[in-house]
C-alpha atoms as a PDB file:
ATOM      1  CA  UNK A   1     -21.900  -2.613  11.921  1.00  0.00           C
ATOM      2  CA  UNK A   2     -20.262  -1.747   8.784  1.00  0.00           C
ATOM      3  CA  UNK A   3     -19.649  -5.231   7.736  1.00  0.00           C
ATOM      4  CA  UNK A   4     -23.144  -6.056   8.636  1.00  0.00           C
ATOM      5  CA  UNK A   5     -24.579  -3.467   6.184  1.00  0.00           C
ATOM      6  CA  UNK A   6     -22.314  -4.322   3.662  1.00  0.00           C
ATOM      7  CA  UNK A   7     -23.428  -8.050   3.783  1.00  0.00           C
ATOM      8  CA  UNK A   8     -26.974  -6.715   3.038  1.00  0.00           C
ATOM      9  CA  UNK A   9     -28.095  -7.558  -0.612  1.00  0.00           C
ATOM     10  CA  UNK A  10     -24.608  -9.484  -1.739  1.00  0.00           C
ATOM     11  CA  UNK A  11     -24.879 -12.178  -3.301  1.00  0.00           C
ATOM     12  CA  UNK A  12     -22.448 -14.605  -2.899  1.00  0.00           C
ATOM     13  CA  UNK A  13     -21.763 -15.928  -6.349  1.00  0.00           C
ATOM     14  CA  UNK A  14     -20.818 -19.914  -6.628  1.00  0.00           C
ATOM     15  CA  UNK A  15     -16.882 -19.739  -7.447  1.00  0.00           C
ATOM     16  CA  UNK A  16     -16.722 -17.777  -4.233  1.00  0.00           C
ATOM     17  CA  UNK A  17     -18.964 -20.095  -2.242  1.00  0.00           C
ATOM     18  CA  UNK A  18     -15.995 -22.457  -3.416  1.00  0.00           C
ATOM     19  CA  UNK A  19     -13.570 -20.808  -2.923  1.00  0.00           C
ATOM     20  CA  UNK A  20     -14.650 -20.028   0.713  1.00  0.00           C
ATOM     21  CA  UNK A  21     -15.582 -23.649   1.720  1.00  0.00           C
ATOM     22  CA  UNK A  22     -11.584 -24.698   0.213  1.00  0.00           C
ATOM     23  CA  UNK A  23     -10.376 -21.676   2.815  1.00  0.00           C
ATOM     24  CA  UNK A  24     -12.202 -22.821   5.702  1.00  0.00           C
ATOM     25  CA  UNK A  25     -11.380 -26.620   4.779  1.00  0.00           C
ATOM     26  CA  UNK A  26      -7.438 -25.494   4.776  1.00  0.00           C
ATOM     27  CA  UNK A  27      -7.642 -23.350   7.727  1.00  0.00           C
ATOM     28  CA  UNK A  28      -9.318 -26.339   9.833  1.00  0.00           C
ATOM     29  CA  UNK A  29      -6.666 -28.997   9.062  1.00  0.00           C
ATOM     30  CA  UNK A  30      -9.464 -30.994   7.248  1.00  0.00           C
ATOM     31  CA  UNK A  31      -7.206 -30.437   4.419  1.00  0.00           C
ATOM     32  CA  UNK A  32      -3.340 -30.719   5.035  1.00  0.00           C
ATOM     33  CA  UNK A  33      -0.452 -29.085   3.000  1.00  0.00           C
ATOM     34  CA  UNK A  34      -0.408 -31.937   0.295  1.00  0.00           C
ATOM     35  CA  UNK A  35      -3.827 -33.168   0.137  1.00  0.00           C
ATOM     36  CA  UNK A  36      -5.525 -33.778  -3.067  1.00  0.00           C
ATOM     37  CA  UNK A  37      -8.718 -31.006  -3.397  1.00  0.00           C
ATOM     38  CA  UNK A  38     -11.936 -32.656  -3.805  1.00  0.00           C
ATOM     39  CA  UNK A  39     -13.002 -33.530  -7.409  1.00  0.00           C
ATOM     40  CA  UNK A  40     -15.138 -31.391  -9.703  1.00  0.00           C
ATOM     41  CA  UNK A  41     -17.494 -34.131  -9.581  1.00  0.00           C
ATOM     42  CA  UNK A  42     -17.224 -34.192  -5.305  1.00  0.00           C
ATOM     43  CA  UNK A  43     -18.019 -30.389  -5.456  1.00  0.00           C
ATOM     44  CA  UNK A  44     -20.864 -30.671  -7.723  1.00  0.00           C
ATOM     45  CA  UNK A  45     -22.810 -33.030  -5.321  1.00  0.00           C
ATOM     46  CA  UNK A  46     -21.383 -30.428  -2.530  1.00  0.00           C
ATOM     47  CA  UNK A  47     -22.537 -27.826  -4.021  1.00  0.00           C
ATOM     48  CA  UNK A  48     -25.804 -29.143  -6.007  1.00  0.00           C
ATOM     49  CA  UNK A  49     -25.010 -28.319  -9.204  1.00  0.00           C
ATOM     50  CA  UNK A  50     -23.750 -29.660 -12.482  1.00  0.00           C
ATOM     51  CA  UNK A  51     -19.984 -29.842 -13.476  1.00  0.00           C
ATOM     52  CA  UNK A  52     -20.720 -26.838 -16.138  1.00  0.00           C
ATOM     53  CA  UNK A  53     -22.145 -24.089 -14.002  1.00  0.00           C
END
């Protein structure tokens, strides 16, 4: 319950949307110890945004 109420009204700002979706990404084994990140230019299509935001 706490967490719930918490979660009420945040806004998740983009860096930690990133920052999130590289977590979960690691923590699957989609991306093994080694693996090149995906580019800026990958994560701007992910994400729908430009390079600059």
């Amino acid at each position: 319950m706490k967490q719930r109420l918490a979660a009420i009204g945040t806004v998740e700002t983009l860096p930690h949307r990133v920052a999130t979706f590289l977590s979960r990404e690691i923590e699957s084994g989609e991306l093994n110890p080694g693996a090149r990140l995906p580019t800026e230019q990958e994560l701007s299509e992910k994400f729908g945004v430009s390079r600059n935001v």
